[in-house]
Protein backbone atom coordinates (compact mmCIF):
# COMPACT_ATOMS: atom_id res chain seq x y z
CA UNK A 1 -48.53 -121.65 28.58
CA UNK A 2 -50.35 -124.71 29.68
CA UNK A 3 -50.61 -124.26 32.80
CA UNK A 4 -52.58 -120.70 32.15
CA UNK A 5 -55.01 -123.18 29.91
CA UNK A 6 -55.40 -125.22 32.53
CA UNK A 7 -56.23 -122.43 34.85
CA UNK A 8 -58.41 -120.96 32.66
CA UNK A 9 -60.34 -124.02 31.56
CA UNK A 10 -60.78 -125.03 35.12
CA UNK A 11 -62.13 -122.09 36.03
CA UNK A 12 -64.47 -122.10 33.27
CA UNK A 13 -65.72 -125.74 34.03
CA UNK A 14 -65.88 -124.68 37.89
CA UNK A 15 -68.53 -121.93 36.67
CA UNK A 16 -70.67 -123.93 34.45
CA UNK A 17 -71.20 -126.73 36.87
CA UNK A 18 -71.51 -124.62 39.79
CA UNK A 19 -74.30 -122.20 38.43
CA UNK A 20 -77.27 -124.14 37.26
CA UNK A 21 -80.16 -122.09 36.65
CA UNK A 22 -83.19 -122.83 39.05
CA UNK A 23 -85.74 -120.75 40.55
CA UNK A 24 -83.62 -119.11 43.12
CA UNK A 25 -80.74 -118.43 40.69
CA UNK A 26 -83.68 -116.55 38.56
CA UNK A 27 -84.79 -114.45 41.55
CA UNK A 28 -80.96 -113.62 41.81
CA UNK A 29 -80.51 -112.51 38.20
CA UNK A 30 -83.71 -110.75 38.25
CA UNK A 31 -83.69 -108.57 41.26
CA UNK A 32 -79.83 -108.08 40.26
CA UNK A 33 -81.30 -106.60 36.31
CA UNK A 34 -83.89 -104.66 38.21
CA UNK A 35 -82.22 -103.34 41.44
CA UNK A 36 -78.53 -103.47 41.22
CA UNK A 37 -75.62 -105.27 42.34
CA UNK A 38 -76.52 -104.82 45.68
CA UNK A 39 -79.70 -106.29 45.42
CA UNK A 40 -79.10 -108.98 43.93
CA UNK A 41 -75.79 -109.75 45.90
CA UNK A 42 -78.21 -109.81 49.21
CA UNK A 43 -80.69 -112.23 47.48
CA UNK A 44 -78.24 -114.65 46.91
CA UNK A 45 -77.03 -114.18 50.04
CA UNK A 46 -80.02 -114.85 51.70
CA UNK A 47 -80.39 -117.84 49.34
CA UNK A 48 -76.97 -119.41 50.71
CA UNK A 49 -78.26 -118.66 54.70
CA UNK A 50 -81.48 -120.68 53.87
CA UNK A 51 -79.69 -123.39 52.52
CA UNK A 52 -77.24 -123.57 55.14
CA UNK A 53 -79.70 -123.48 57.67
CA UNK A 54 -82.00 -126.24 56.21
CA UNK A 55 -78.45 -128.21 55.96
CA UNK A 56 -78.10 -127.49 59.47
CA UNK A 57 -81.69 -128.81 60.56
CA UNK A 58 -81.52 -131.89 58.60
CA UNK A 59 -78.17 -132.85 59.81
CA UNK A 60 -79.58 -132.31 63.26
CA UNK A 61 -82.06 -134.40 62.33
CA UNK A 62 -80.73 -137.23 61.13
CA UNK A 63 -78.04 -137.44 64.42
CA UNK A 64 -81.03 -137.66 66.42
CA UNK A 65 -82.87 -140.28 64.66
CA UNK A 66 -79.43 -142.07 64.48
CA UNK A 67 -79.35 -142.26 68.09
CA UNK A 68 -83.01 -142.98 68.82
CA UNK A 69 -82.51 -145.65 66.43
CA UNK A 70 -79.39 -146.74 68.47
CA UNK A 71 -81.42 -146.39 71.52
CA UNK A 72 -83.31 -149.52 70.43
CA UNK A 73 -81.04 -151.80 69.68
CA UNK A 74 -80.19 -154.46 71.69
């Protein structure tokens, strides 16, 4: 019995903290209310590729500013 609490409260805690609502997550619910499933399923898809390619970019970035910086150094 406690581990099903466990479970259960763990999952709960998991959803809280992972869905804040911000601007995106708004778009999401709307077009989801408004649309469908569907739609709303593909906005937050397209939500997740945008961050992952802006994750992408910036850790790019930062390896090539790490080695320009590294470059320079005597």
């Amino acid at each position: 019995m406690d581990y099903i609490f466990l479970i259960v409260s763990g999952i709960v805690i998991g959803l809280i903290v992972a869905v804040p609502i911000g601007p995106v997550n708004l778009i999401c619910i709307r077009r989801t209310l408004a649309f469908g499933p569907i739609n709303g399923f593909v906005s937050g898809l397209g939500a997740a590729v945008g961050d992952t390619v802006f994750a992408i970019v910036t850790g790019f970035g930062l390896t090539v500013i790490a080695q320009l910086i590294e470059g320079y150094s005597p």
